[in-house]
N, C-alpha and C. Protein backbone atom coordinates (compact mmCIF):
# COMPACT_ATOMS: atom_id res chain seq x y z
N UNK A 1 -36.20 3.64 -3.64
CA UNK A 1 -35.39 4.41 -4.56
C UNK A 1 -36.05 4.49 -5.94
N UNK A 2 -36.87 3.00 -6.37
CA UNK A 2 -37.51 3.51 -7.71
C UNK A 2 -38.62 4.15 -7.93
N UNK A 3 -39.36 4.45 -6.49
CA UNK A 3 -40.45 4.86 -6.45
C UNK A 3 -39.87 6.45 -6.58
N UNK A 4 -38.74 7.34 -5.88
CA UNK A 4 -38.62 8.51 -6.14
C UNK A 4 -37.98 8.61 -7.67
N UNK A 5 -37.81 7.58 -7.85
CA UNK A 5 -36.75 7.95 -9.53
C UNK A 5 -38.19 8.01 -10.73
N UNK A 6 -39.54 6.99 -10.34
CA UNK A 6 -40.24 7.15 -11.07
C UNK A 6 -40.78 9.01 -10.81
N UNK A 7 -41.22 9.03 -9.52
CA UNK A 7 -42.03 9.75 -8.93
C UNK A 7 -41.07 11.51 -9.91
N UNK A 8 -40.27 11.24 -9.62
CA UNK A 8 -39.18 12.65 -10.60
C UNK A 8 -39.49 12.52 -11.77
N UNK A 9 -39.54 10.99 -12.72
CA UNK A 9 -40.35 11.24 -14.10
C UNK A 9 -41.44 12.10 -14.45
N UNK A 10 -42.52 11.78 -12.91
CA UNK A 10 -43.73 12.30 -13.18
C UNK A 10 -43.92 14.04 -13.56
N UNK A 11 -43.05 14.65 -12.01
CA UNK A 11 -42.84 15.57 -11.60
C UNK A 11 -42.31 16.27 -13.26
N UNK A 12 -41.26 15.68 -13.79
CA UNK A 12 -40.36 16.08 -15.38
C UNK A 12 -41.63 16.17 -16.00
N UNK A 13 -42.25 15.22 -16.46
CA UNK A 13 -43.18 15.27 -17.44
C UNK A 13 -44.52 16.63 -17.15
N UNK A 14 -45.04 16.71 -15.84
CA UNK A 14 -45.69 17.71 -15.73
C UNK A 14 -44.89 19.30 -16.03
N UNK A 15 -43.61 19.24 -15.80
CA UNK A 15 -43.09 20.53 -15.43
C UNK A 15 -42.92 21.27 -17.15
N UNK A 16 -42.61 20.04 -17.76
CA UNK A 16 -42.52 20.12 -19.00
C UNK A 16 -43.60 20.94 -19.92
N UNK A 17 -44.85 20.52 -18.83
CA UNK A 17 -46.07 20.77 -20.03
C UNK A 17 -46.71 21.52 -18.98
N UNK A 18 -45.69 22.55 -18.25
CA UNK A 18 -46.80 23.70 -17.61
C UNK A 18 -48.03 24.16 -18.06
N UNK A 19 -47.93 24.40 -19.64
CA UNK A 19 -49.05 24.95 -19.81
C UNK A 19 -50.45 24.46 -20.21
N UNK A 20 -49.77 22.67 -19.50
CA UNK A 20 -51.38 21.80 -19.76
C UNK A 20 -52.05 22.07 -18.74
N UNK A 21 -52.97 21.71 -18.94
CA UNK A 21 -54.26 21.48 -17.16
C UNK A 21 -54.39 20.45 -17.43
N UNK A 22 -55.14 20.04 -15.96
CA UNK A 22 -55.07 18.61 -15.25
C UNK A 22 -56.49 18.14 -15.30
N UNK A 23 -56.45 17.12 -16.18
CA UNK A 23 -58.25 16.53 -16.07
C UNK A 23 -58.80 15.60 -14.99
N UNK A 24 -57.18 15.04 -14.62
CA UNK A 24 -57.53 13.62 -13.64
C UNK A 24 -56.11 13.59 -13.00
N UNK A 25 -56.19 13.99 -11.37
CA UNK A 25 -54.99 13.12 -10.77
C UNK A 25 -55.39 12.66 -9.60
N UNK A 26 -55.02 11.47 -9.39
CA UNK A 26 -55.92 9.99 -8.36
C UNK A 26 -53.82 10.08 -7.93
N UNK A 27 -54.24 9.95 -6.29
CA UNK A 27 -52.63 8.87 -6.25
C UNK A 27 -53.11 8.38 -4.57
N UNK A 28 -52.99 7.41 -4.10
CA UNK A 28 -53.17 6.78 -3.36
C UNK A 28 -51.73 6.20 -2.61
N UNK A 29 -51.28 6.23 -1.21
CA UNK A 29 -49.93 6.60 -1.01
C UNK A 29 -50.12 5.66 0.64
N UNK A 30 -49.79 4.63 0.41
CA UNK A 30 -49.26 3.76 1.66
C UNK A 30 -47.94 3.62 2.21
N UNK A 31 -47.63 3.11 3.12
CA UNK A 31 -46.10 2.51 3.64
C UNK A 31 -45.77 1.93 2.32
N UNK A 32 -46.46 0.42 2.30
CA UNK A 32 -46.31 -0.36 1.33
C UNK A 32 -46.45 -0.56 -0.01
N UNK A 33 -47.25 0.48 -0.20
CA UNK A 33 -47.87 0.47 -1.65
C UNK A 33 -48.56 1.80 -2.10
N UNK A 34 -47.93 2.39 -3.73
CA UNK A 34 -48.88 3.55 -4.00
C UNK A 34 -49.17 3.24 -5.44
N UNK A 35 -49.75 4.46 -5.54
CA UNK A 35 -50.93 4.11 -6.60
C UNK A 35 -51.48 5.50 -7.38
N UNK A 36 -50.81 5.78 -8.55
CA UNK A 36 -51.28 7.24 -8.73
C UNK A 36 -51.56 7.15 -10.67
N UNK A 37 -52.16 8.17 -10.93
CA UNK A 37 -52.80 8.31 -12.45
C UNK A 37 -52.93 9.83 -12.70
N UNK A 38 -52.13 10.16 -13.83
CA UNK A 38 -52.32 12.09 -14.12
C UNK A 38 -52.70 11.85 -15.57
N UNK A 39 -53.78 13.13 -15.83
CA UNK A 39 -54.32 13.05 -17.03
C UNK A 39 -54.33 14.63 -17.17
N UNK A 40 -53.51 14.99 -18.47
CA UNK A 40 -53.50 16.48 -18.81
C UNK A 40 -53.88 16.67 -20.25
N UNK A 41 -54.72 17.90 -20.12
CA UNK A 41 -55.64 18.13 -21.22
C UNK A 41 -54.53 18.08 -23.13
N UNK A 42 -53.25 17.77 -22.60
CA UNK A 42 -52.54 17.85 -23.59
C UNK A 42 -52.00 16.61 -24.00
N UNK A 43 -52.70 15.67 -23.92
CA UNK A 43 -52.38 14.59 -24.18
C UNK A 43 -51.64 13.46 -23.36
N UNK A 44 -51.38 14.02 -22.17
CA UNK A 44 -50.32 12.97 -21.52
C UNK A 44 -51.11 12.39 -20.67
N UNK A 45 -50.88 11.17 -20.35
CA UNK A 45 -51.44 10.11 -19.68
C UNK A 45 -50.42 9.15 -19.08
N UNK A 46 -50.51 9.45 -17.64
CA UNK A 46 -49.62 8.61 -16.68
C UNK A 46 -50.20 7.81 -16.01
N UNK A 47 -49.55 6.40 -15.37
CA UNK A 47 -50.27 5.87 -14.58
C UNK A 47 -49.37 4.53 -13.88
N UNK A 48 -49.02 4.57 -13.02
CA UNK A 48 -48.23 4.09 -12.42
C UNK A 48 -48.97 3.18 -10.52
N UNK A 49 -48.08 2.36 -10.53
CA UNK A 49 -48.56 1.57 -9.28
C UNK A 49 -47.36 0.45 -8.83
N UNK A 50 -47.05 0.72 -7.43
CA UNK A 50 -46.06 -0.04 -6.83
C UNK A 50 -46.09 -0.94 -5.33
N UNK A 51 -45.78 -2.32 -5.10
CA UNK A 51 -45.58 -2.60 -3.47
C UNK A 51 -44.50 -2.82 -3.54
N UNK A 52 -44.32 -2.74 -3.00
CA UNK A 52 -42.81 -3.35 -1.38
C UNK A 52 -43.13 -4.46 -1.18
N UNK A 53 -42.15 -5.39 -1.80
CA UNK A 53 -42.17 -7.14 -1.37
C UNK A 53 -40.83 -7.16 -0.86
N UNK A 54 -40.81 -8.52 -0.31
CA UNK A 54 -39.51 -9.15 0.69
C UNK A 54 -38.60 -7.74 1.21
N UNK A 55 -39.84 -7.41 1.89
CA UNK A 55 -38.97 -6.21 3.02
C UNK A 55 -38.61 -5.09 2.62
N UNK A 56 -37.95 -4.95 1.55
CA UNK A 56 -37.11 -3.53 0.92
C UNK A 56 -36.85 -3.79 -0.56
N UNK A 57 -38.28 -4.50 -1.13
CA UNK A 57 -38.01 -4.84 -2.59
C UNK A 57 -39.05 -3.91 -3.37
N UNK A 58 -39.25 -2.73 -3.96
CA UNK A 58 -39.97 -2.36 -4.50
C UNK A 58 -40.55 -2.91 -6.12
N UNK A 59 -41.57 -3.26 -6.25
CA UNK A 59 -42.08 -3.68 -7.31
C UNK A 59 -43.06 -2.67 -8.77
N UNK A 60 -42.33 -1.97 -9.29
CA UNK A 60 -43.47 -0.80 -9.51
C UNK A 60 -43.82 -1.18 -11.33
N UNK A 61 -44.97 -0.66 -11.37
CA UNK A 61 -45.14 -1.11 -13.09
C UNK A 61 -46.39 -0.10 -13.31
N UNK A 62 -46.07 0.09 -14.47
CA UNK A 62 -46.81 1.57 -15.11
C UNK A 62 -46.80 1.77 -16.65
N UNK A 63 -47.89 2.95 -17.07
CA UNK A 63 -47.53 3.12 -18.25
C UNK A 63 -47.40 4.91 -18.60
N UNK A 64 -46.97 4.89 -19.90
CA UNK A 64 -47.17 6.48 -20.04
C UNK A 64 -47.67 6.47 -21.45
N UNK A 65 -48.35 7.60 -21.85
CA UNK A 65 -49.11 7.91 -23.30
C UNK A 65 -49.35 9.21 -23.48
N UNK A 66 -48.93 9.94 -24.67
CA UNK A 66 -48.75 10.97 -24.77
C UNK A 66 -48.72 11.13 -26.63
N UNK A 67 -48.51 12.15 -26.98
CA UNK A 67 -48.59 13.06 -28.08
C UNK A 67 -47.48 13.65 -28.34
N UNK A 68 -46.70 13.23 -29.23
CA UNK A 68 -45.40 13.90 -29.76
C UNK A 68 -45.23 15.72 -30.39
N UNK A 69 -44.59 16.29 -30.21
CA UNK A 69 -44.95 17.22 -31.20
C UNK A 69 -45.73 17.34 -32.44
N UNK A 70 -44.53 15.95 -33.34
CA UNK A 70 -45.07 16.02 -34.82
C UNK A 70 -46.33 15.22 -34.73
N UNK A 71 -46.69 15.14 -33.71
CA UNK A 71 -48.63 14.58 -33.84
C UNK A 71 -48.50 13.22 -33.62
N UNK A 72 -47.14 11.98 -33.15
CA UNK A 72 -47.45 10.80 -33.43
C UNK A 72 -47.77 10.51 -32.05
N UNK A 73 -48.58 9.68 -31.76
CA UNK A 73 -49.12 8.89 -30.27
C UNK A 73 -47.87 8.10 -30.09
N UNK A 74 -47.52 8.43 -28.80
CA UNK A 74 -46.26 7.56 -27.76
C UNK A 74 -46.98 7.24 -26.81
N UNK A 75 -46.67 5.59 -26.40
CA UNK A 75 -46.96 5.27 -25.59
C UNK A 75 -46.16 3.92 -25.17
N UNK A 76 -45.93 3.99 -23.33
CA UNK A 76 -44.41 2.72 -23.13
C UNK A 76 -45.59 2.29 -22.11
N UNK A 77 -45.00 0.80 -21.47
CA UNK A 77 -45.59 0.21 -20.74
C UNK A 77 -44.32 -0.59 -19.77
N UNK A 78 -43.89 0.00 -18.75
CA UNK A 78 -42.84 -0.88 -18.43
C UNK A 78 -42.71 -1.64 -16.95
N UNK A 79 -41.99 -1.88 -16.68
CA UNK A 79 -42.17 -2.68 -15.22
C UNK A 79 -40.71 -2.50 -14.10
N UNK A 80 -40.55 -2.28 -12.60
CA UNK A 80 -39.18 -2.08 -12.74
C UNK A 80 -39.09 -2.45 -11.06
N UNK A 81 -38.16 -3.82 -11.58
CA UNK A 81 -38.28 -4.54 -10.01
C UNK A 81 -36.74 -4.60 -10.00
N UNK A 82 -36.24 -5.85 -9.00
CA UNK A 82 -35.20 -6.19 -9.31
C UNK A 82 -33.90 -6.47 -10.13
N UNK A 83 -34.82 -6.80 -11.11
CA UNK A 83 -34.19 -6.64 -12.65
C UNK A 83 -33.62 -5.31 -13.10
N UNK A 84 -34.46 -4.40 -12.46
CA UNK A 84 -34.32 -3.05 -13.18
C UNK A 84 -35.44 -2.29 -13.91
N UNK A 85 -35.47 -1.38 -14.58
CA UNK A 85 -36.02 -1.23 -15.21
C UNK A 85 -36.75 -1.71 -16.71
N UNK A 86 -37.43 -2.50 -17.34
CA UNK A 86 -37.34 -3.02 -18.24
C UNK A 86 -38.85 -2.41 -18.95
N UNK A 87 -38.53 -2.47 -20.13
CA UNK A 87 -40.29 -1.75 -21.15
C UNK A 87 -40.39 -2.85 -21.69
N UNK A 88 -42.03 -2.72 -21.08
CA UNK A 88 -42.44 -4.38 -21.70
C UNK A 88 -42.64 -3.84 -23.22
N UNK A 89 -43.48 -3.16 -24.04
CA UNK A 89 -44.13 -2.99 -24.99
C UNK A 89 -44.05 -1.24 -25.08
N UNK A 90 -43.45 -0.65 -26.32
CA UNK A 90 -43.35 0.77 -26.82
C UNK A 90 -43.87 0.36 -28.00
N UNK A 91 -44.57 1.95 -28.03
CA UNK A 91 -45.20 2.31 -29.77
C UNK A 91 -44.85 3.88 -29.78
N UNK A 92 -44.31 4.44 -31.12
CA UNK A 92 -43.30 3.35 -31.80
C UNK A 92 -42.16 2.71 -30.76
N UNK A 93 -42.00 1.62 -31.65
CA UNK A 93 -41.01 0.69 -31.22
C UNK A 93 -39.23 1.76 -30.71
N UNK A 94 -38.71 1.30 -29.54
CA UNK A 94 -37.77 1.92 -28.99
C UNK A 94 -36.71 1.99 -30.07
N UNK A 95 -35.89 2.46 -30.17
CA UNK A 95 -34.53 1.85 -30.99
C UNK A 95 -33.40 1.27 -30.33
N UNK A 96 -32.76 0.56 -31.53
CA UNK A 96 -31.98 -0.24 -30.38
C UNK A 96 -30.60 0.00 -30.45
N UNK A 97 -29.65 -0.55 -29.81
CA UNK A 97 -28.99 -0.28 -29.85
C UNK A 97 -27.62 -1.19 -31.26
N UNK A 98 -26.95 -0.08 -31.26
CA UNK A 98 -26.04 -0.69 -32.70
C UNK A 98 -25.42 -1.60 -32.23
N UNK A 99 -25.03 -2.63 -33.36
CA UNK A 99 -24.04 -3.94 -33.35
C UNK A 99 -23.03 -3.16 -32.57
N UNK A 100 -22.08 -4.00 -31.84
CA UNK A 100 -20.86 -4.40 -31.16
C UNK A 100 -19.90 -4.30 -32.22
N UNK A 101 -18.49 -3.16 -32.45
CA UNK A 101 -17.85 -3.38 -33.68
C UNK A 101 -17.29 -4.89 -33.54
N UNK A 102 -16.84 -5.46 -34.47
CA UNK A 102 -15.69 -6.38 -34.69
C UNK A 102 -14.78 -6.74 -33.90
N UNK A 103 -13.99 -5.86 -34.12
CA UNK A 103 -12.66 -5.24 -33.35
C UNK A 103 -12.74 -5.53 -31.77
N UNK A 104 -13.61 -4.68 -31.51
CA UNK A 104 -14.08 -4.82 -29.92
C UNK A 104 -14.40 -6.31 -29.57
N UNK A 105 -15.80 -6.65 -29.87
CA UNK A 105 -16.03 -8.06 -29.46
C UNK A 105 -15.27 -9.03 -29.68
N UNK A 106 -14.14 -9.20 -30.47
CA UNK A 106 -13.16 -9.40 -30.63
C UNK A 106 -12.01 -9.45 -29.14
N UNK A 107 -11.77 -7.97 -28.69
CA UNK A 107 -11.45 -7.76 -27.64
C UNK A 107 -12.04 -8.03 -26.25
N UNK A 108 -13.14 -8.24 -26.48
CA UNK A 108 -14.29 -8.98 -25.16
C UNK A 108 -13.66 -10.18 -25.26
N UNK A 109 -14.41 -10.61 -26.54
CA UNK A 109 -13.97 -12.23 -25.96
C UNK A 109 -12.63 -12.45 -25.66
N UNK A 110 -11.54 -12.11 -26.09
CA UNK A 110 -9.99 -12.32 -25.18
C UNK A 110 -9.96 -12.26 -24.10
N UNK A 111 -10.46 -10.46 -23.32
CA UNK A 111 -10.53 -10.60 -22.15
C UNK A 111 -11.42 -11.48 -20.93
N UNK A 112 -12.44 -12.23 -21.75
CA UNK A 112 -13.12 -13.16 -20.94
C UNK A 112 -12.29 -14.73 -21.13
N UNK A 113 -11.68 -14.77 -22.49
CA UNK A 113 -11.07 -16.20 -22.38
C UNK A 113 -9.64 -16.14 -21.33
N UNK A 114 -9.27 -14.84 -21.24
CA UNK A 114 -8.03 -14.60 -19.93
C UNK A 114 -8.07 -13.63 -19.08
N UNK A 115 -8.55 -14.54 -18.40
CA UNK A 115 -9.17 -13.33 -17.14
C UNK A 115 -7.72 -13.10 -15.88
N UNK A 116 -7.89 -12.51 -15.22
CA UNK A 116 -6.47 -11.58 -14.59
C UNK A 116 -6.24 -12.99 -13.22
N UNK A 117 -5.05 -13.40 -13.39
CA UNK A 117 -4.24 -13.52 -12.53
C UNK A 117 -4.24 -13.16 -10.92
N UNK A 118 -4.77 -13.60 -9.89
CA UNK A 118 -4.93 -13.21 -8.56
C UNK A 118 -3.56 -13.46 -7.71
């Protein structure tokens, strides 16, 4: 499943930049394991690689690098097993997400100090 969810990134990112050409695409495609790299004359740079451990565990980790409009270099590096998806290292740095109001976490913690009645 994360291999087609990456594999649709790829597909997005090319479709995006129809009007690049392709300097380099390598992909190497097993049962167990693939292995692919796209390089378009417009700056984008993909590169991705995955196995299949303990039976039906996909392990995939990759990076992407590219060219923003306003000219700044993007580039993520992430990994996405069991855990999920997770980015080891972005430039620029991702943003994050805002504090938890008051109010609310407030309301978390109640509902975890009284949890429902069975």
């Amino acid at each position: 499943m994360k291999f087609i969810i990456a594999f649709a990134c790829l597909l997005a990112v090319a479709y995006a930049n129809e009007d690049a050409n392709v300097l380099r695409s390598d992909a190497q495609v097993n049962v167990d394991s693939f292995k692919y790299a796209l390089e378009l004359d417009n700056s984008v740079n993909v590169k991705q690689e995955g196995e299949l451990r303990s039976g039906d565990e996909w392990v995939v980790q990759g990076n992407q690098a590219w060219t923003s409009p306003e000219g700044v270099p993007v580039a993520i590096q992430y990994v996405a097993d069991q855990n999920g998806y997770q980015v080891i290292s972005a430039n620029p740095a991702l943003p994050t997400s805002p504090p938890i109001p008051e109010a609310i976490q407030r309301s978390l913690d109640w509902i975890a100090a009284h949890p429902p009645k069975e």
